[in-house]
Protein backbone atom coordinates (compact mmCIF):
# COMPACT_ATOMS: atom_id res chain seq x y z
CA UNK A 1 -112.25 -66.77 -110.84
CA UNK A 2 -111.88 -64.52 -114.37
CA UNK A 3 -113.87 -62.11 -114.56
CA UNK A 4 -114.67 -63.61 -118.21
CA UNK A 5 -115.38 -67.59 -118.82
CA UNK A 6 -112.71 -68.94 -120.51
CA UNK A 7 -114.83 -71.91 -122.77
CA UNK A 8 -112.62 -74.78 -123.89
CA UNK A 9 -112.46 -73.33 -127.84
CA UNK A 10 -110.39 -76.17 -129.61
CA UNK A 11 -112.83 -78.11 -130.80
CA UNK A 12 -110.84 -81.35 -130.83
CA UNK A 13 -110.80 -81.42 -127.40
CA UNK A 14 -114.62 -80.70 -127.38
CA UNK A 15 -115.68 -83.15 -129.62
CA UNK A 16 -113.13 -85.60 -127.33
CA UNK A 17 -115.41 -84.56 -124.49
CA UNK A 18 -118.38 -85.01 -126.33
CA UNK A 19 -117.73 -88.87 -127.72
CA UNK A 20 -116.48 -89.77 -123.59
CA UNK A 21 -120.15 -89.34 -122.81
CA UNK A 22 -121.80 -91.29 -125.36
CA UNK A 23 -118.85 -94.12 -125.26
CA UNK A 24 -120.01 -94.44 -121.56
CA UNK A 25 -123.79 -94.09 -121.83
CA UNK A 26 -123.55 -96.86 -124.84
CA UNK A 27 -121.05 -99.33 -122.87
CA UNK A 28 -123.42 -98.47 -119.58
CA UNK A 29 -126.18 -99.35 -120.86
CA UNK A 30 -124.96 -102.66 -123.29
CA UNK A 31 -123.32 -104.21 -119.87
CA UNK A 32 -126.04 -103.77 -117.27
CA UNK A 33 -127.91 -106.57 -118.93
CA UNK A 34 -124.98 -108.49 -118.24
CA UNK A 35 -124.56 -107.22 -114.69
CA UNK A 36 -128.02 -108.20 -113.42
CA UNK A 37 -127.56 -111.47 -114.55
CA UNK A 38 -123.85 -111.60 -112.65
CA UNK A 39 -126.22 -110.33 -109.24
CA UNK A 40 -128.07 -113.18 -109.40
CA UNK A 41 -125.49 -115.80 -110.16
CA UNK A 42 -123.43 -114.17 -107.11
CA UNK A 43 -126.33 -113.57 -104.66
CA UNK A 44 -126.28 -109.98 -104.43
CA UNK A 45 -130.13 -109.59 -104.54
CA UNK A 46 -132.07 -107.14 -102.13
CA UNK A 47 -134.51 -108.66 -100.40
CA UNK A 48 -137.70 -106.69 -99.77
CA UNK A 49 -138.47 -107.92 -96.34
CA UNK A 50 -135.17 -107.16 -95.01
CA UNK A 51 -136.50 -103.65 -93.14
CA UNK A 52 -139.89 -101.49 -93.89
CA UNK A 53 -137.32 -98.92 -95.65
CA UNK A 54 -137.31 -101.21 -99.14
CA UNK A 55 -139.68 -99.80 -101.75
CA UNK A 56 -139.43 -102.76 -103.93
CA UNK A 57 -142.26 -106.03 -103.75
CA UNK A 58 -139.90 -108.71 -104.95
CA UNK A 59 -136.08 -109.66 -104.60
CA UNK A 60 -133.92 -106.78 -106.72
CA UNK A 61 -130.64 -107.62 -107.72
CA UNK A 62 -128.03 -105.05 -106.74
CA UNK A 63 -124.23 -104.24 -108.63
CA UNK A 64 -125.70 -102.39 -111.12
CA UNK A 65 -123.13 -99.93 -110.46
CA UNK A 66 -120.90 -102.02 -111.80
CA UNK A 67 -122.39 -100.95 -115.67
CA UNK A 68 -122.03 -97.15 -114.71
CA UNK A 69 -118.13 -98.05 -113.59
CA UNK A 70 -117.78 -100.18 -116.79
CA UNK A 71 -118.82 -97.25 -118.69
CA UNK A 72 -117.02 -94.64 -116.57
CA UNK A 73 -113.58 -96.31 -117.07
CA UNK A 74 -113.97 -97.49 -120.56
CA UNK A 75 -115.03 -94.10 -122.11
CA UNK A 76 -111.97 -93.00 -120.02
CA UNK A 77 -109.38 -94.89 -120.70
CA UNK A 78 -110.25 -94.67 -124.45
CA UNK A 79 -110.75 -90.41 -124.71
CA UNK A 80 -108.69 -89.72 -121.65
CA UNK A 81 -105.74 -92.20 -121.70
CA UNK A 82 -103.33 -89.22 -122.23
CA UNK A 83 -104.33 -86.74 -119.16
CA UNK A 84 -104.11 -90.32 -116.89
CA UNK A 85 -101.60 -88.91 -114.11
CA UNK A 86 -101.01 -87.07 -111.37
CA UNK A 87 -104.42 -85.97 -109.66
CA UNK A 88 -106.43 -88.52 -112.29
CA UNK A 89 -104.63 -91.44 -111.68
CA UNK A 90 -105.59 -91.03 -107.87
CA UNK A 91 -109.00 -90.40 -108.29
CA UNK A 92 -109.03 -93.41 -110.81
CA UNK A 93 -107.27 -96.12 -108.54
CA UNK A 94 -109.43 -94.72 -105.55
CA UNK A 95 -112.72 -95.59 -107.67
CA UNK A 96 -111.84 -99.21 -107.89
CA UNK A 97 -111.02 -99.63 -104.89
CA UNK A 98 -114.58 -97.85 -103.85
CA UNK A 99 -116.48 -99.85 -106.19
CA UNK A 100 -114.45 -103.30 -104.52
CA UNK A 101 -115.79 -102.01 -101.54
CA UNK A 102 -119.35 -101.61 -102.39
CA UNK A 103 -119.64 -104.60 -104.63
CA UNK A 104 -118.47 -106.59 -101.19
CA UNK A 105 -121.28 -104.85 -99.46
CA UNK A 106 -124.06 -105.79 -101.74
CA UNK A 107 -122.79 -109.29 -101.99
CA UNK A 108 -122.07 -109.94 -98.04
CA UNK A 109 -123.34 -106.88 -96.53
CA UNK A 110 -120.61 -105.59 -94.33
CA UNK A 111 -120.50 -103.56 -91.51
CA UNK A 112 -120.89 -100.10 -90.70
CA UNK A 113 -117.22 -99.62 -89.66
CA UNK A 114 -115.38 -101.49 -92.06
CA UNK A 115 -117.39 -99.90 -94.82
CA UNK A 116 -116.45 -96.52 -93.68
CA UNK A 117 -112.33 -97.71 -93.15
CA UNK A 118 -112.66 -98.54 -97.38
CA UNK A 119 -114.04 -95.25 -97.98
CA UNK A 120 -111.51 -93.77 -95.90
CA UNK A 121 -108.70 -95.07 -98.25
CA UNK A 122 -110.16 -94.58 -100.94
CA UNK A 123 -110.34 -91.15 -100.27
CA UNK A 124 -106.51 -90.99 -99.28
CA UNK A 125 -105.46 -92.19 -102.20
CA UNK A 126 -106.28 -89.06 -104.57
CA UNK A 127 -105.14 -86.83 -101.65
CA UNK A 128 -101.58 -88.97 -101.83
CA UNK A 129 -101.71 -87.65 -104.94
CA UNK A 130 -102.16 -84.34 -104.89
CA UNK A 131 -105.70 -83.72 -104.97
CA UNK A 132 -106.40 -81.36 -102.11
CA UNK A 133 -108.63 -78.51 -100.93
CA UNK A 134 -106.04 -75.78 -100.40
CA UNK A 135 -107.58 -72.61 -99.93
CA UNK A 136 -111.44 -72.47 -99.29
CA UNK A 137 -113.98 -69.51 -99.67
CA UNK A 138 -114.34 -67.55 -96.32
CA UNK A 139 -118.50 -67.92 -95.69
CA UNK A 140 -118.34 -65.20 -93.60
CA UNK A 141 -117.93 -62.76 -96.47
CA UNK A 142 -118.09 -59.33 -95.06
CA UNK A 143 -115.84 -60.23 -91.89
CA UNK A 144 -112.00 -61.68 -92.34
CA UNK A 145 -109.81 -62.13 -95.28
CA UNK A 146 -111.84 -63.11 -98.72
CA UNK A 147 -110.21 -66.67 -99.01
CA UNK A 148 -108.66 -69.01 -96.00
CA UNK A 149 -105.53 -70.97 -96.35
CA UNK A 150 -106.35 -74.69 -95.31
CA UNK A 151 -102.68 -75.07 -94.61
CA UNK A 152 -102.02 -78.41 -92.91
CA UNK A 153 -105.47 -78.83 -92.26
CA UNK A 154 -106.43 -79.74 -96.33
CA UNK A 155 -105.90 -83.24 -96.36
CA UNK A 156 -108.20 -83.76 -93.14
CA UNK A 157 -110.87 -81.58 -95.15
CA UNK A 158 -110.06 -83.02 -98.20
CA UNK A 159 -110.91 -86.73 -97.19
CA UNK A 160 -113.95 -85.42 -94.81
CA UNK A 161 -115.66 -83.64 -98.36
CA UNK A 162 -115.01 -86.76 -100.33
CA UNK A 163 -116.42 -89.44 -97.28
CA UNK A 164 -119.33 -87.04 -97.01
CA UNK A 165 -120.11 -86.59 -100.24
CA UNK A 166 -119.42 -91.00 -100.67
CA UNK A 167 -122.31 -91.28 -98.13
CA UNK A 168 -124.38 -88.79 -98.66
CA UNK A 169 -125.15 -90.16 -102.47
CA UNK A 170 -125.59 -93.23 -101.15
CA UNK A 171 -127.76 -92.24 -98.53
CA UNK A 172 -130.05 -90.82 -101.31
CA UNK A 173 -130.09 -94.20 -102.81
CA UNK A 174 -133.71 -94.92 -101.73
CA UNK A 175 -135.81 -94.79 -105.19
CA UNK A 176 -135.86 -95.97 -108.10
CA UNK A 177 -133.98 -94.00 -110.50
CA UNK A 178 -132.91 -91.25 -107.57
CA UNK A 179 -129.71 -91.76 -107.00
CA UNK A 180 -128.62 -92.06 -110.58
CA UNK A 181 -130.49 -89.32 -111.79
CA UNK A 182 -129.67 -86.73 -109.52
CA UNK A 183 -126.17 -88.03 -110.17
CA UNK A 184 -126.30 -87.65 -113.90
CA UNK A 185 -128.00 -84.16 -113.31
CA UNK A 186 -124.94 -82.89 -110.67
CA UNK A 187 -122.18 -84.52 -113.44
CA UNK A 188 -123.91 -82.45 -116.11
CA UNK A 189 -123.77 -79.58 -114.02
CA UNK A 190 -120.16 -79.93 -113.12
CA UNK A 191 -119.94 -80.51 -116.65
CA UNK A 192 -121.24 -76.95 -118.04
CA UNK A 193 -118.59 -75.32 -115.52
CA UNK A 194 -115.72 -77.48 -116.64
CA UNK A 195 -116.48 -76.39 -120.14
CA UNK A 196 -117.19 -72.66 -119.38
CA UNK A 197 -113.92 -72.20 -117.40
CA UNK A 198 -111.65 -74.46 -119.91
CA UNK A 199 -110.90 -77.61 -117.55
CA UNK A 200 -110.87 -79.91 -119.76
CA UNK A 201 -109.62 -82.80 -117.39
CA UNK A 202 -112.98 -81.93 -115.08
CA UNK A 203 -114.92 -81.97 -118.09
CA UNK A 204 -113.43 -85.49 -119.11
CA UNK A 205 -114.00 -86.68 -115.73
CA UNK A 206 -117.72 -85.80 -115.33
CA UNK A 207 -118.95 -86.37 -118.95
CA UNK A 208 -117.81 -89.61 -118.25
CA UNK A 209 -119.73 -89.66 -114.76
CA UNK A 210 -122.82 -88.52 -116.81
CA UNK A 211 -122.84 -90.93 -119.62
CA UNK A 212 -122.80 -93.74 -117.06
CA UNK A 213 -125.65 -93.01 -115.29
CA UNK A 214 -127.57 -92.12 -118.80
CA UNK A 215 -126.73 -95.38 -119.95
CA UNK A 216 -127.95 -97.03 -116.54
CA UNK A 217 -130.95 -95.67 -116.11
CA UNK A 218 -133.44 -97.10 -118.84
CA UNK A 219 -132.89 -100.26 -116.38
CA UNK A 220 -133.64 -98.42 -113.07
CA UNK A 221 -136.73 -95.96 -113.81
CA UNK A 222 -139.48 -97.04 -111.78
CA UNK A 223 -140.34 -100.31 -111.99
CA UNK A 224 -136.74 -100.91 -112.01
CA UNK A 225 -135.20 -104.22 -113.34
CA UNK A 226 -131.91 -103.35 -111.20
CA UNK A 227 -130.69 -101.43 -108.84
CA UNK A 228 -127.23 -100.11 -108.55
CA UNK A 229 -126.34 -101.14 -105.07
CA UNK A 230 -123.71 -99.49 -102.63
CA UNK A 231 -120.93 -100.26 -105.35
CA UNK A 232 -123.07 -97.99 -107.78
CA UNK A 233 -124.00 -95.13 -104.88
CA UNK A 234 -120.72 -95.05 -102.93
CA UNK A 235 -118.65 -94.61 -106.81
CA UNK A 236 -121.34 -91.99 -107.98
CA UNK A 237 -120.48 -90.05 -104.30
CA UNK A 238 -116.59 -90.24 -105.31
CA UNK A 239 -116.72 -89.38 -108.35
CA UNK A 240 -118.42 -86.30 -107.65
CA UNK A 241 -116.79 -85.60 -104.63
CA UNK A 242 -113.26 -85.38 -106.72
CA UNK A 243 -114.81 -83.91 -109.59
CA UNK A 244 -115.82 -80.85 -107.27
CA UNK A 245 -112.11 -80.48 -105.95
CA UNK A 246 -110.84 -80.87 -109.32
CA UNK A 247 -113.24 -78.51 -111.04
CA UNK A 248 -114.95 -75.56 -108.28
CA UNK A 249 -112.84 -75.71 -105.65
CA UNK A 250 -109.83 -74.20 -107.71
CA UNK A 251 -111.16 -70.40 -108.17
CA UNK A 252 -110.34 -67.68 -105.89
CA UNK A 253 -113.81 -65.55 -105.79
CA UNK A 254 -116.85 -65.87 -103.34
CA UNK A 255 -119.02 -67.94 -105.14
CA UNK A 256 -116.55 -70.94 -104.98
CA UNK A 257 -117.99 -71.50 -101.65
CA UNK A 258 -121.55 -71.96 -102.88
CA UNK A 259 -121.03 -73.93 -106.28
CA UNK A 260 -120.04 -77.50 -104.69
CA UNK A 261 -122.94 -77.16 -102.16
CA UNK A 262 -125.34 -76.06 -104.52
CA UNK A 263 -124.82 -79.01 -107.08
CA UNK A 264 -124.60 -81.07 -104.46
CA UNK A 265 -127.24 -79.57 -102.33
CA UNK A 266 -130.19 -82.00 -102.44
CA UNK A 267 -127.70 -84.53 -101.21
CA UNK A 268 -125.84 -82.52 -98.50
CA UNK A 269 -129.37 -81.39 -96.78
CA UNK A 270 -130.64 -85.01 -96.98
CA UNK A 271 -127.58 -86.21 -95.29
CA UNK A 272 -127.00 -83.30 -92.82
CA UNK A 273 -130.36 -83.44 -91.42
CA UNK A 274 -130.29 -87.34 -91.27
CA UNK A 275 -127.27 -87.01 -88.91
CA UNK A 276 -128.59 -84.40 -86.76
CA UNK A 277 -131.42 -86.06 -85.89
CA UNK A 278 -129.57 -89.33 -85.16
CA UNK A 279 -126.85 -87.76 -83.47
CA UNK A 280 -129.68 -86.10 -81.10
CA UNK A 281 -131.60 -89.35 -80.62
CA UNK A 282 -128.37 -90.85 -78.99
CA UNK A 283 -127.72 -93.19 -82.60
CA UNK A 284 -124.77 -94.26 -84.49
CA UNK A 285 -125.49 -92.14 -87.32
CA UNK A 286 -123.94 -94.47 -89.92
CA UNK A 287 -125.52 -97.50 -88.20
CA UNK A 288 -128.76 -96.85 -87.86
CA UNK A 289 -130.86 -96.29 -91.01
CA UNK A 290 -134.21 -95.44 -90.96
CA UNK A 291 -137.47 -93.87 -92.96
CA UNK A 292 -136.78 -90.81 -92.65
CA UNK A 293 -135.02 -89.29 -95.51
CA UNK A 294 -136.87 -86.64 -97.84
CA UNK A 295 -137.53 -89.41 -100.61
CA UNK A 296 -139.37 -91.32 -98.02
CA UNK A 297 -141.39 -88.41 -96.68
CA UNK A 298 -142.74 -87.43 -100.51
CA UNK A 299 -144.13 -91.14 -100.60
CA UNK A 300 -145.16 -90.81 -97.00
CA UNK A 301 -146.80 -87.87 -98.38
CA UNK A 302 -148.88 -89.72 -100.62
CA UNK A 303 -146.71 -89.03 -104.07
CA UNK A 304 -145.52 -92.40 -106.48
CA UNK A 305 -142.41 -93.09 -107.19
CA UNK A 306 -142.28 -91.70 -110.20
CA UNK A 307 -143.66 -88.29 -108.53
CA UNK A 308 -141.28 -87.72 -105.95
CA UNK A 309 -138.35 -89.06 -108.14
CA UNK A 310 -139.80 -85.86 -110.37
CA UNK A 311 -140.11 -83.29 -107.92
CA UNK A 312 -135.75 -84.41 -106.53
CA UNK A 313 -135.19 -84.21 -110.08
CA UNK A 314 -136.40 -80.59 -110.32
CA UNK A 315 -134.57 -79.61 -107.23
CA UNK A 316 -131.47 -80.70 -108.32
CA UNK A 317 -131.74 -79.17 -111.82
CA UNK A 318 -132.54 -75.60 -110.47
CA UNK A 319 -129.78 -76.19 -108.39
CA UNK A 320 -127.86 -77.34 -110.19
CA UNK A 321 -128.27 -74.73 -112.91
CA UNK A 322 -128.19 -72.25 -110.44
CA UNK A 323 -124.49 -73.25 -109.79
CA UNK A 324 -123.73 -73.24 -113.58
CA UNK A 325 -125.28 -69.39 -113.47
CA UNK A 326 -123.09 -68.18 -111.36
CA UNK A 327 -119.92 -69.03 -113.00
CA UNK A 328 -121.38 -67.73 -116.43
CA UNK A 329 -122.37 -64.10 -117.57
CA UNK A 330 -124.30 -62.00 -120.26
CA UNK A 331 -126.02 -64.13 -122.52
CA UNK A 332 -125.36 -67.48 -121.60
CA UNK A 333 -126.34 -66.21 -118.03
CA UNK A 334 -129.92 -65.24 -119.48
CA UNK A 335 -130.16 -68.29 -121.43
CA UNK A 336 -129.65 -70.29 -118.93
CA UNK A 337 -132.26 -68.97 -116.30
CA UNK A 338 -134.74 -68.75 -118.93
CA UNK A 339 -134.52 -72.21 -119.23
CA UNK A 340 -134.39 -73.34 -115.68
CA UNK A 341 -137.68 -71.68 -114.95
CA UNK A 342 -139.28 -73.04 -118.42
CA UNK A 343 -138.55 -76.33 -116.79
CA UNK A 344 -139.41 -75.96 -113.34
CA UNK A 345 -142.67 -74.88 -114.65
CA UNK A 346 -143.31 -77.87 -117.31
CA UNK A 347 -142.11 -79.86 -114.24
CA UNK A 348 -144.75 -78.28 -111.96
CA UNK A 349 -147.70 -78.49 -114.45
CA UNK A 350 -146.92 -81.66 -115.25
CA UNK A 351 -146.98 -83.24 -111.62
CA UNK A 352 -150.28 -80.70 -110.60
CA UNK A 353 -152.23 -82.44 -113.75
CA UNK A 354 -151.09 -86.03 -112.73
CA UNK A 355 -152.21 -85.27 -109.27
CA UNK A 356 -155.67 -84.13 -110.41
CA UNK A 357 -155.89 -87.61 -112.61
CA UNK A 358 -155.18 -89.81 -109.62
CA UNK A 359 -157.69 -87.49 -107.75
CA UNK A 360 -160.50 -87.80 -110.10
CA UNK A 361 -161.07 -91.33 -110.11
CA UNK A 362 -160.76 -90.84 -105.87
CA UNK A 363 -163.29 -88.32 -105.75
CA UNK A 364 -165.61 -90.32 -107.86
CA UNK A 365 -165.70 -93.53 -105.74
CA UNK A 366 -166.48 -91.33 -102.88
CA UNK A 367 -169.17 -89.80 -104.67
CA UNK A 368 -170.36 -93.07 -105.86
CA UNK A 369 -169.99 -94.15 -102.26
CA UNK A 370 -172.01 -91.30 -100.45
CA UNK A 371 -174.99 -91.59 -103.39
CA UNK A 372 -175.43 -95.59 -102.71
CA UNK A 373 -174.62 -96.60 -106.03
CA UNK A 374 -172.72 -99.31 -107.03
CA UNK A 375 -169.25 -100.26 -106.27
CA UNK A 376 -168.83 -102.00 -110.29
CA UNK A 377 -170.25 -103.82 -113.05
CA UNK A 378 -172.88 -106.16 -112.27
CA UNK A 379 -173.04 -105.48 -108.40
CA UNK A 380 -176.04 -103.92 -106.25
C-alpha cells in the first residue's frame, strides 16, 4: 500500500459517489413497500412454526432483498453506467443470478446442495472475468516472503472467499435488522477505504451496497414488517465478498491480510465456529441449522432484539473502523479512533441504562412478592 492515502480529490467523481448512495437508499426504500406485497401474492412468507430458530410470532414475508437489489442496480446503472466492464460487469451479472437463486429459495425453499451449485456460479462468473485474489498477505509475518503468489491456485481461493463470505451473511440473517445492518456498516467501511486509497469503482460499488440496506431497513428494525430473505442475505454476502477483492485485497503491505477479516469479522467468527462445531458433531454443516449462532445466544442470554441487534452493531462498527484505521494516518487516524470509542461508549451506556429499566420493574415485583402485597389494582 502507499505509504500516503491517496483520497479520490476530483470532486465530480465524489459527489458521483455521494448521489449512488442516496439514489439507492431512496429507490430501496420506495420499492420495499411494493416487494412485501409481491411476497405475499407469490407465497414467499416465513412461517414461524417452521423450526424453534424463527424469532418472529406471525407469518413474515421474505424477498425483501429484492428492494436492496432494486436499489443496488438502479443507483448503479444510473452513476456507474460508464465503469460497467471488465471486473464490474462480472460481479454485476453474478448478483442476478445470486439474487434468482435466493428469491427461488424463499419462494420454494430449495435444497442445501443445489443452493450451494448457484452460489458456486455465481461466484465463477466475476472470476471469468478477471476478478481474482492474486497475491495474498503472508500471516506468518516474521517467517517467509512478505506476500505469497496464489498462482494457479487464485481462482479456487477466489470462489471459496466469495461462497464463504455468500453464507456466512446469510448465516447471520437471524434478527431483525442484523443482517442488513451489519451489512450497511461493513459497505460503509469498505466505503471509507475506497475513498482514502482513490478506488473509485470500489467506492461506487459499496456506496451503492450501503444505500440499499439504509433504504431497507426502516421496514426491518425490530418489529419488522419484512424480512429480506436468502435473496436479500446471499446478495448482501456477494456483494461484499467482491467488493473486498476489488477494494483490500489489491495492496501489497501486511495489513491487507487483516482488513477483509476485520470488516467482515463478526460474520467470519459466526460462521467459522458454526462449522466447527457441526463438522465435530458428525453434521452436514450447510444442512443442518440450528440455535446456536451468537445472535441466538445474546437472546438466550436474556437481551431483546433490539439489544443484541445493538451490541452486533457495535462490534461491527469498532471493527469495522478499526479496518478503516489502519489504512489511514495522522489526523484522520486520530479522528477516527476518537470517534469509535465515543461510540462504543454511548453504545455501552445506553444498553447498561436500558438493562437497569427492564430490571427495576423485575426487582420490584419480587419485592412486592416477598412483602405479601398485592400483585395489582384492586386485588388482595
Amino acid at each position: 500500500m502507499p505509504d500516503k492515502p491517496l483520497f479520490i480529490s476530483d470532486p465530480a467523481v465524489f459527489y458521483n459517489i455521494l448521489y449512488a448512495l442516496g439514489a439507492a437508499l431512496i429507490v430501496s426504500f420506495a420499492v420495499t413497500p411494493l416487494v412485501r406485497m409481491l411476497a405475499h401474492r407469490v407465497g414467499a412468507v416465513d412461517d414461524p412454526n417452521r423450526d424453534d430458530r424463527r424469532m418472529h410470532n406471525i407469518p413474515m414475508p421474505r424477498l425483501g432483498g429484492l428492494a436492496i437489489f432494486a436499489g443496488f442496480m438502479i443507483s448503479f446503472f444510473l452513476f456507474g453506467i460508464g465503469q460497467i466492464s471488465g471486473q464490474l460487469a462480472g460481479i454485476l451479472i453474478g448478483g442476478v443470478l445470486i439474487v434468482a437463486v435466493g428469491a427461488i429459495d424463499d419462494i420454494i425453499s430449495l435444497p442445501w446442495w443445489a443452493k450451494l451449485a448457484g452460489q458456486l456460479a455465481a461466484a465463477s462468473v466475476p472470476v471469468l472475468y478477471g476478478l481474482r485474489v492474486n497475491v495474498f498477505t503472508n500471516p506468518a509475518l516474521f517467517f517467509g516472503e512478505q506476500t505469497i503468489i496464489l498462482g494457479v491456485f487464485d481462482i479456487p481461493v477466489t470462489v471459496l472467499w466469495i461462497v464463504g463470505i455468500t453464507n456466512a451473511v446469510n448465516l447471520i440473517d437471524g434478527l431483525d435488522g442484523l443482517a442488513a445492518g451489519v451489512s450497511g456498516i461493513a459497505s460503509l467501511s469498505m466505503l471509507l477505504i475506497a475513498l482514502a486509497t482513490g478506488n473509485p469503482a470500489a467506492a461506487l460499488l459499496t456506496a451503492s451496497l450501503a444505500g440499499g440496506c439504509l433504504g431497507f431497513l426502516p421496514y426491518n428494525f425490530n418489529p419488522a414488517r419484512l424480512i429480506m430473505g436468502d435473496c436479500g442475505a446471499l446478495f448482501l454476502g456477494y456483494i461484499l465478498s467482491c467488493a473486498s477483492i476489488l477494494g483490500l485485497f489489491k495492496f501489497y503491505a501486511v495489513i491487507t491480510f487483516a482488513v477483509p477479516f476485520l470488516i467482515l469479522g463478526l460474520p467470519i467468527f459466526d460462521t467459522t465456529v458454526v462449522f466447527i462445531r457441526r463438522l465435530a458433531q458428525g453434521k452436514n454443516p450447510l444442512s443442518n441449522p440450528d440455535r446456536k449462532h451468537v445472535h441466538h445466544r445474546l437472546i438466550d442470554m436474556g437481551f431483546s432484539q433490539k439489544q443484541a441487534v445493538a451490541i452486533l452493531y457495535s462490534v461491527s462498527a469498532v471493527l469495522g473502523l478499526s479496518a478503516v484505521v489502519l489504512t489511514t494516518s495522522g489526523e484522520l487516524r486520530v479522528l477516527i479512533l476518537l470517534i469509535t470509542v465515543l461510540a462504543a461508549g454511548f453504545v455501552y451506556i445506553g444498553l447498561v441504562r436500558k438493562n437497569n429499566r427492564a430490571a427495576k420493574p423485575a426487582a420490584r415485583i419480587e419485592t412486592e412478592e416477598e412483602n405479601g402485597e398485592p400483585d395489582g389494582p384492586g386485588e388482595e
